[in-house]
N, C-alpha and C. Protein backbone atom coordinates (compact mmCIF):
# COMPACT_ATOMS: atom_id res chain seq x y z
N UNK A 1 -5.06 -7.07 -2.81
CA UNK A 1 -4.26 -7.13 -4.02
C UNK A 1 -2.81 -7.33 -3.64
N UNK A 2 -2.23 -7.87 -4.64
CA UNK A 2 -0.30 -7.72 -4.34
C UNK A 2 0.45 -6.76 -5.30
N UNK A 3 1.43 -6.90 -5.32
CA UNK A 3 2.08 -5.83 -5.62
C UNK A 3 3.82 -6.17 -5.80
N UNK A 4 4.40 -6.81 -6.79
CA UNK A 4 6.00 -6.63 -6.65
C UNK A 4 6.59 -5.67 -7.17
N UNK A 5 7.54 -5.02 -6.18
CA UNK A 5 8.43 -4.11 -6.86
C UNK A 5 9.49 -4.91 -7.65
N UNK A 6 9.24 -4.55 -8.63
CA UNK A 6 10.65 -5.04 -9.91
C UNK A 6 11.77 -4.51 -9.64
N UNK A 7 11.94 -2.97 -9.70
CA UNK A 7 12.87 -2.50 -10.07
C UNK A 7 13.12 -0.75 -9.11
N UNK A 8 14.03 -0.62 -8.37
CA UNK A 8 13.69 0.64 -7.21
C UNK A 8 15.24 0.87 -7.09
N UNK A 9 15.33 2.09 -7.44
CA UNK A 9 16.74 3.10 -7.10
C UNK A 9 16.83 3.67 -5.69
N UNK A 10 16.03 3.64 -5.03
CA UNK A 10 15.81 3.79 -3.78
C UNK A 10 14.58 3.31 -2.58
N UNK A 11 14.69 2.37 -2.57
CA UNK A 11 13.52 1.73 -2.03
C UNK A 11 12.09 2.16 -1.01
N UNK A 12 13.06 3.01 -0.04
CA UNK A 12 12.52 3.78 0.65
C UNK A 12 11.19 4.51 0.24
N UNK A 13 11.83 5.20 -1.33
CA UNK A 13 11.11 6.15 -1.73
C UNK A 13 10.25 5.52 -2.74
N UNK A 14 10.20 4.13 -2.69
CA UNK A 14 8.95 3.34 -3.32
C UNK A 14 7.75 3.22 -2.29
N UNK A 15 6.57 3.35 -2.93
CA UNK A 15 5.40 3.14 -1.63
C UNK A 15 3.71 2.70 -2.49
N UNK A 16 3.26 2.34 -1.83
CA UNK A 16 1.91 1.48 -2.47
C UNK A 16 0.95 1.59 -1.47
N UNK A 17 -0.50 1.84 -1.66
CA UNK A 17 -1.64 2.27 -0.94
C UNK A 17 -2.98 2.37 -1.73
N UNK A 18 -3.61 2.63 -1.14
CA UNK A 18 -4.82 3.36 -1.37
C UNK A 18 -5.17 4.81 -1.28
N UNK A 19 -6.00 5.19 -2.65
CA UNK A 19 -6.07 6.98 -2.78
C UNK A 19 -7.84 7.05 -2.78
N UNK A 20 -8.35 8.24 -2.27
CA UNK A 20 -9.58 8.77 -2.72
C UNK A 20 -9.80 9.64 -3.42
N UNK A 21 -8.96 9.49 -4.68
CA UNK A 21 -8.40 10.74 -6.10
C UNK A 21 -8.47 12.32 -5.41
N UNK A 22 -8.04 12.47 -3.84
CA UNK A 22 -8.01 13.74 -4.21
C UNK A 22 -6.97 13.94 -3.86
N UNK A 23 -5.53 13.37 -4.39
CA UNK A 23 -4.10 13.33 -4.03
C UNK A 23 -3.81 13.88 -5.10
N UNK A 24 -2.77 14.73 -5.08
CA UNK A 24 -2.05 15.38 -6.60
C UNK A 24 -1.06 14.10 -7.15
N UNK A 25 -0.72 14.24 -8.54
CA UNK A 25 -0.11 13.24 -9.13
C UNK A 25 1.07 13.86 -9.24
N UNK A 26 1.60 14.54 -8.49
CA UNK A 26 3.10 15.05 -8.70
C UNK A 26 3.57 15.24 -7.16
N UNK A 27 2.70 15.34 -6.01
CA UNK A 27 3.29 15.18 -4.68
C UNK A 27 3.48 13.48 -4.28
N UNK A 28 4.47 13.92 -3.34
CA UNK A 28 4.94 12.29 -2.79
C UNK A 28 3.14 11.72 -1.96
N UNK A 29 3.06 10.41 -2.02
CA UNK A 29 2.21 9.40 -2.02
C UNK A 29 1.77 9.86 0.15
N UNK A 30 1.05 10.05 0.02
CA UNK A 30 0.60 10.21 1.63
C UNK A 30 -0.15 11.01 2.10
N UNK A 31 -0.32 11.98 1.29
CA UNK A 31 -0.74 13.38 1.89
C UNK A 31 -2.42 13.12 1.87
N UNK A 32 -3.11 14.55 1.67
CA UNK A 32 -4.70 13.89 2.04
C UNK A 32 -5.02 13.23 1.09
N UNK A 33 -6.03 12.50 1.80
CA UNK A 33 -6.60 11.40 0.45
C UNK A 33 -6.10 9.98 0.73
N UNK A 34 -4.88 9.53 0.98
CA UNK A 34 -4.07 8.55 1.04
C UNK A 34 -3.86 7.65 2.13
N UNK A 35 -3.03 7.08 2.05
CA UNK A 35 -2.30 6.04 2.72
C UNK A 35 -1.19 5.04 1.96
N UNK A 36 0.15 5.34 2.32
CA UNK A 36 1.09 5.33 1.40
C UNK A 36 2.01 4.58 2.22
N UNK A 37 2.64 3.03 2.42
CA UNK A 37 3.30 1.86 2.64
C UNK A 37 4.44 2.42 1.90
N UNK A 38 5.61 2.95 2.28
CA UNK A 38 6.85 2.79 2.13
C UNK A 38 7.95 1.61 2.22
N UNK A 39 8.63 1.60 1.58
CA UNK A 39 9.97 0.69 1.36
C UNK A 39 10.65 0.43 3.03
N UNK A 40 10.90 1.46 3.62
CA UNK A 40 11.32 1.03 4.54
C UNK A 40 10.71 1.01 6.06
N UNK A 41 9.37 0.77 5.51
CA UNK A 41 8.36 0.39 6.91
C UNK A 41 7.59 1.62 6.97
N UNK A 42 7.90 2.98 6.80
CA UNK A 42 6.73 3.73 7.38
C UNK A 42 5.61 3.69 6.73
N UNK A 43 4.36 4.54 7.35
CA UNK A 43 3.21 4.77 6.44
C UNK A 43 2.64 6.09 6.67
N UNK A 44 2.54 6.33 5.64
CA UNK A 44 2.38 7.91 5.89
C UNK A 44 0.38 8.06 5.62
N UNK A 45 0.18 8.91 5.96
CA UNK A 45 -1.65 8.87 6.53
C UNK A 45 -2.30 10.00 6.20
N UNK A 46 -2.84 10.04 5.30
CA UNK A 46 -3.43 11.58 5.13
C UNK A 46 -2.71 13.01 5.12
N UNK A 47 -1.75 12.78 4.86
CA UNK A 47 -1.06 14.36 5.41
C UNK A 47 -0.11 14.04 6.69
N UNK A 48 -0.13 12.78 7.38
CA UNK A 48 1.25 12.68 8.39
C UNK A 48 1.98 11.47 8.23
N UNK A 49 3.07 12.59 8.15
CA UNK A 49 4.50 11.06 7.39
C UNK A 49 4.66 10.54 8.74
N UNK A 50 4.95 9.79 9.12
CA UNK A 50 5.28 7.80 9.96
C UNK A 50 3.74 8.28 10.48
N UNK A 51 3.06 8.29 10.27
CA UNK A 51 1.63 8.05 11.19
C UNK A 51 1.46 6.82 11.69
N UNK A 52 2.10 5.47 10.81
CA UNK A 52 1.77 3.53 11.13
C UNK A 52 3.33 3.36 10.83
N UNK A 53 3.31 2.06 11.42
CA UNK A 53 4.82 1.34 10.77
C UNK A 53 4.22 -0.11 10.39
N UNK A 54 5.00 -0.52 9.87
CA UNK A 54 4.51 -1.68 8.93
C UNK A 54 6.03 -2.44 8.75
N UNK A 55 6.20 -3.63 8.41
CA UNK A 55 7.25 -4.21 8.03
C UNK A 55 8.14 -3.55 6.41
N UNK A 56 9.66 -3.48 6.38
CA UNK A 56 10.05 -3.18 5.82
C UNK A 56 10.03 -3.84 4.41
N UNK A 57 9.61 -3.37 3.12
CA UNK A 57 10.06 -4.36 2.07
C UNK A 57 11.17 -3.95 1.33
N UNK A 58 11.36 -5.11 0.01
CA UNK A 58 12.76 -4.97 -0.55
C UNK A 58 12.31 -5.26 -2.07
N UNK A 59 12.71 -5.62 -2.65
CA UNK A 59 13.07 -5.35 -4.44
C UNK A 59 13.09 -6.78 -4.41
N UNK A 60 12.10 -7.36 -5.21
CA UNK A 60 11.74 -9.11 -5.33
C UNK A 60 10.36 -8.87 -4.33
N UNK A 61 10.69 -8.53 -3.53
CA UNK A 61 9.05 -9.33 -2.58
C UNK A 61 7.62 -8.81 -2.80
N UNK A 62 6.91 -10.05 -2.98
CA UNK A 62 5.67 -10.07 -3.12
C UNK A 62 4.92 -9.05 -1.86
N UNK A 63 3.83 -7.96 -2.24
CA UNK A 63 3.36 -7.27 -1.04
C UNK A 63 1.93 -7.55 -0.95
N UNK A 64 1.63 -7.88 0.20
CA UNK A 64 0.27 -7.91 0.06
C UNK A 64 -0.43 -6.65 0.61
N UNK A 65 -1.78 -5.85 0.05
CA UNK A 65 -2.27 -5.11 0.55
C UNK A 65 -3.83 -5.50 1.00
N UNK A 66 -4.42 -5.57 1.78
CA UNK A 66 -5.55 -6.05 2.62
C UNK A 66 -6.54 -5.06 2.65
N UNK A 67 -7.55 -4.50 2.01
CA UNK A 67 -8.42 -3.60 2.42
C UNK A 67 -10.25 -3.75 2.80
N UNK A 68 -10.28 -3.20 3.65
CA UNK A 68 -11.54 -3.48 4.47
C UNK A 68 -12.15 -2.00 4.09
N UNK A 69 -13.07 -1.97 3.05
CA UNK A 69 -13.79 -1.01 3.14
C UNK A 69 -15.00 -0.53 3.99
N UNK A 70 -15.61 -1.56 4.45
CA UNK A 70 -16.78 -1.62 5.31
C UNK A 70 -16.23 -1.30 6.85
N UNK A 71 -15.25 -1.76 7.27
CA UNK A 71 -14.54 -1.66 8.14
C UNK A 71 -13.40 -0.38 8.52
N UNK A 72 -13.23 0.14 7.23
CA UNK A 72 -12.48 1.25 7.28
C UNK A 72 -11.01 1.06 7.54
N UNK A 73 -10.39 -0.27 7.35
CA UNK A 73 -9.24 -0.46 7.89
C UNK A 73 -8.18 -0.84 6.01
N UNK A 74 -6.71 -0.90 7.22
CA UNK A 74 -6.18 -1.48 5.81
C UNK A 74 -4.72 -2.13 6.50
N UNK A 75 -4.37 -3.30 5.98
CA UNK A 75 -3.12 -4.34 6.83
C UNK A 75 -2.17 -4.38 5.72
N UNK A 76 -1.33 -4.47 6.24
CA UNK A 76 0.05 -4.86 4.83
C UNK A 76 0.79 -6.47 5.11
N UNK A 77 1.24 -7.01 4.50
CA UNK A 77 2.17 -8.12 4.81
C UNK A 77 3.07 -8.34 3.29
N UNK A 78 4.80 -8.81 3.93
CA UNK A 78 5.11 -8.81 3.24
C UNK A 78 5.61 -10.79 3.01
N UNK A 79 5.88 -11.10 1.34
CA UNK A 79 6.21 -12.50 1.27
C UNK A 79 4.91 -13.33 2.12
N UNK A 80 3.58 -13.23 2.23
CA UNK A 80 2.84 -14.34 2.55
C UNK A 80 2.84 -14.10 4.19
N UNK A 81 3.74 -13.24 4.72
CA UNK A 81 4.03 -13.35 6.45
C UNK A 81 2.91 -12.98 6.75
N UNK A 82 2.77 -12.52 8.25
CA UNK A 82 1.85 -12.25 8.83
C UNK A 82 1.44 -10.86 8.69
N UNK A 83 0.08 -10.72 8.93
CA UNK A 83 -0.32 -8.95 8.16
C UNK A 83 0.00 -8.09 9.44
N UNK A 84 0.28 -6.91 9.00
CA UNK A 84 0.50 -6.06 10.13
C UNK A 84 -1.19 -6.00 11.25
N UNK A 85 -1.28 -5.17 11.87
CA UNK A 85 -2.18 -5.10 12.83
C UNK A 85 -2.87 -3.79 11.78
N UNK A 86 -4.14 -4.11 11.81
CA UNK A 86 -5.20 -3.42 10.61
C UNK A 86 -5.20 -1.48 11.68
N UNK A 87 -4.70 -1.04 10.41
CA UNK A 87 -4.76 0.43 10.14
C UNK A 87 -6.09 1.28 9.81
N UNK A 88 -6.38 2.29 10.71
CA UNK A 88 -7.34 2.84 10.28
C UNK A 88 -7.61 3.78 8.80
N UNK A 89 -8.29 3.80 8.29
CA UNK A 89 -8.57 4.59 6.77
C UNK A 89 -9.64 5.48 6.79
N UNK A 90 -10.55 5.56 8.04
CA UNK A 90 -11.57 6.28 8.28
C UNK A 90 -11.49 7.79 7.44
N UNK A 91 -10.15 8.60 8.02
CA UNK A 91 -10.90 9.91 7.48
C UNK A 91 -10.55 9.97 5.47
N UNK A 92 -9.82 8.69 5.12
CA UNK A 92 -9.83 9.13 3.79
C UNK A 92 -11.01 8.09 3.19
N UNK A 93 -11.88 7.32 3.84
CA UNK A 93 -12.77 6.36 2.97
C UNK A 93 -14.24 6.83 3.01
N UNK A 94 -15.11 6.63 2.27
CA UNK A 94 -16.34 6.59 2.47
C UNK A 94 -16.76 6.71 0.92
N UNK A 95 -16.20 7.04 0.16
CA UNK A 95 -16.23 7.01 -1.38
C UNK A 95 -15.37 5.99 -2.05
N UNK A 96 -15.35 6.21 -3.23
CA UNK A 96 -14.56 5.39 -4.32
C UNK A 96 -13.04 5.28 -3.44
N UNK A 97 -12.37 4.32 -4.01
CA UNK A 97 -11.07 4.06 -3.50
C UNK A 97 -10.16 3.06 -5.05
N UNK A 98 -8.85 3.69 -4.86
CA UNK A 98 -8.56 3.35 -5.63
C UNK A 98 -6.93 2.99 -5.16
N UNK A 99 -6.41 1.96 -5.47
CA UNK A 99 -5.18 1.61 -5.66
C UNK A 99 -3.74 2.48 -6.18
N UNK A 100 -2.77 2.44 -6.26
CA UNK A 100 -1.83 3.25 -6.26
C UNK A 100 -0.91 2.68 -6.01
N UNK A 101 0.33 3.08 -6.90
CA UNK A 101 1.77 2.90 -6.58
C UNK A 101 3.13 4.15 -6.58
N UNK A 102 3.70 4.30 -5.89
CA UNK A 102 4.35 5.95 -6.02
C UNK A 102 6.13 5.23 -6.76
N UNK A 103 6.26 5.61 -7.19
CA UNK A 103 7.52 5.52 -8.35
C UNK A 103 8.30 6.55 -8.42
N UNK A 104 8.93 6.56 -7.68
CA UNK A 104 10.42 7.85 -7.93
C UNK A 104 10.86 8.59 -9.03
N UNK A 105 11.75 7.50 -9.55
CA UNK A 105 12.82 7.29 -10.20
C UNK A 105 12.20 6.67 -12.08
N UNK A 106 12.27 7.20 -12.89
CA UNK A 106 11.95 6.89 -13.92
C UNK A 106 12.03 5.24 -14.24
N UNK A 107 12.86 4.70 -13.96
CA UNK A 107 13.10 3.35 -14.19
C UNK A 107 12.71 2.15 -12.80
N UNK A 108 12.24 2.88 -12.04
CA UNK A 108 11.40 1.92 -10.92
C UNK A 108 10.15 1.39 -11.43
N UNK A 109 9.93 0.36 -11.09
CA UNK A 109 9.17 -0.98 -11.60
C UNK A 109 8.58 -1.49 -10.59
N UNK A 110 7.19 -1.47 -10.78
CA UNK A 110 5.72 -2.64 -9.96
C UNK A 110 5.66 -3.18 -10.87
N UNK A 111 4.78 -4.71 -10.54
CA UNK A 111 3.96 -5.22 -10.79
C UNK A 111 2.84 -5.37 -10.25
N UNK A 112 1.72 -5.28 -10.66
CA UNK A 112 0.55 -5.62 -9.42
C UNK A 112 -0.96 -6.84 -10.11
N UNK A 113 -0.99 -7.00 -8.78
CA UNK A 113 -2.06 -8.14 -9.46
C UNK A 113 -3.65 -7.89 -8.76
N UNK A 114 -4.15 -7.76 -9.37
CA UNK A 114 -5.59 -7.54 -8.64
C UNK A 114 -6.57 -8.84 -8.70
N UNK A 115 -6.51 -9.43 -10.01
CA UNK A 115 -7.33 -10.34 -10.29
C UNK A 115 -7.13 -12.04 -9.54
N UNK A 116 -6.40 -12.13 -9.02
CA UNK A 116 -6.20 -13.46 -8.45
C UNK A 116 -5.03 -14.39 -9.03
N UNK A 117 -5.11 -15.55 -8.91
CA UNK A 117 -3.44 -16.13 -8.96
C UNK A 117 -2.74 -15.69 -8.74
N UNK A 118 -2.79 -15.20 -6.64
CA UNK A 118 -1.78 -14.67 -6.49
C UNK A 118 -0.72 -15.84 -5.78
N UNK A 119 0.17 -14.62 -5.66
CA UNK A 119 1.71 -16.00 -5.19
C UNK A 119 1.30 -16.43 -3.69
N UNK A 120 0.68 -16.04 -2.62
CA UNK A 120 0.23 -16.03 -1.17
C UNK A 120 -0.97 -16.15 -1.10
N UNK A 121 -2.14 -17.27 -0.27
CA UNK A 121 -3.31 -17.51 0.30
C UNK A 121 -3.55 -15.90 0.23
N UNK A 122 -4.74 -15.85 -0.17
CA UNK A 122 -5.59 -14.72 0.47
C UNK A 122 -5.96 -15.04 2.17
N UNK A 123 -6.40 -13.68 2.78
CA UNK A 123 -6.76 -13.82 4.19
C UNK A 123 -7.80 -14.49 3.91
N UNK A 124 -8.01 -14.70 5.26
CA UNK A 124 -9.13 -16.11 5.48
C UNK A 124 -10.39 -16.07 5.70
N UNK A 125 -10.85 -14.10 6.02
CA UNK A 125 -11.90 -13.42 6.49
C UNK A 125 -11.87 -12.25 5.14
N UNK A 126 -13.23 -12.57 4.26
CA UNK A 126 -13.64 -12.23 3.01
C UNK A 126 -13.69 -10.70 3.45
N UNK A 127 -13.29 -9.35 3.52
CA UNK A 127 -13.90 -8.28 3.66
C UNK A 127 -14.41 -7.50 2.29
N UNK A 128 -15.51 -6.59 2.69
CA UNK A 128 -15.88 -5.92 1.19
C UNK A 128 -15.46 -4.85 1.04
């Protein structure tokens, strides 16, 4: 799926991932359950903040998120570039999975697209 941030008072503290609903909806985006792509490159993993680094994004850019459920992995890229090197998801996958965006600031803004026509080729290797 992609993902533009519209609108971020602090970028950093914008972040986008995948949850296995057993994340609270009032703690910051990472903890168990998760995997949470921050604004300024980290990724926080189940319960450990920088666990991955990932390329930094900004306010306009298209994000791509890559997920391999069968595989247990998950890649980020930002603007169409090249995807990061695929992240493990093992101890939060094996059930339902669900998408997510963490929003600060009352007036911070995604967009996200799941369904296709997106702005960047999809990868080139179909995962399920």
């Amino acid at each position: 799926f992609e993902m533009v941030v519209n609108k971020a008072a602090n970028i950093a503290q914008i972040g986008l991932g995948i949850d296995n609903n057993s994340e609270s909806l009032t703690a910051a985006a990472g903890k168990i359950g998760s995997i949470c792509w921050l604004g300024d490159g980290t990724v926080n993993y189940n319960g450990t903040v920088g666990a991955y680094l990932a390329s930094p994004f900004s306010v306009g850019d298209v994000l791509g998120i890559d997920v391999d459920l069968t595989g247990k992995t998950i890649r980020f890229r930002v603007n169409g570039g090249a995807f990061s090197s695929n992240f493990s998801i093992s101890a939060i996958a094996g059930g339902a999975m669900f998408a997510f965006a963490q929003l600060t600031n009352n007036l911070d803004q995604i967009t996200a697209n799941f369904i296709g026509k997106f702005a960047f080729t999809a990868p080139s290797t179909a995962w399920g």
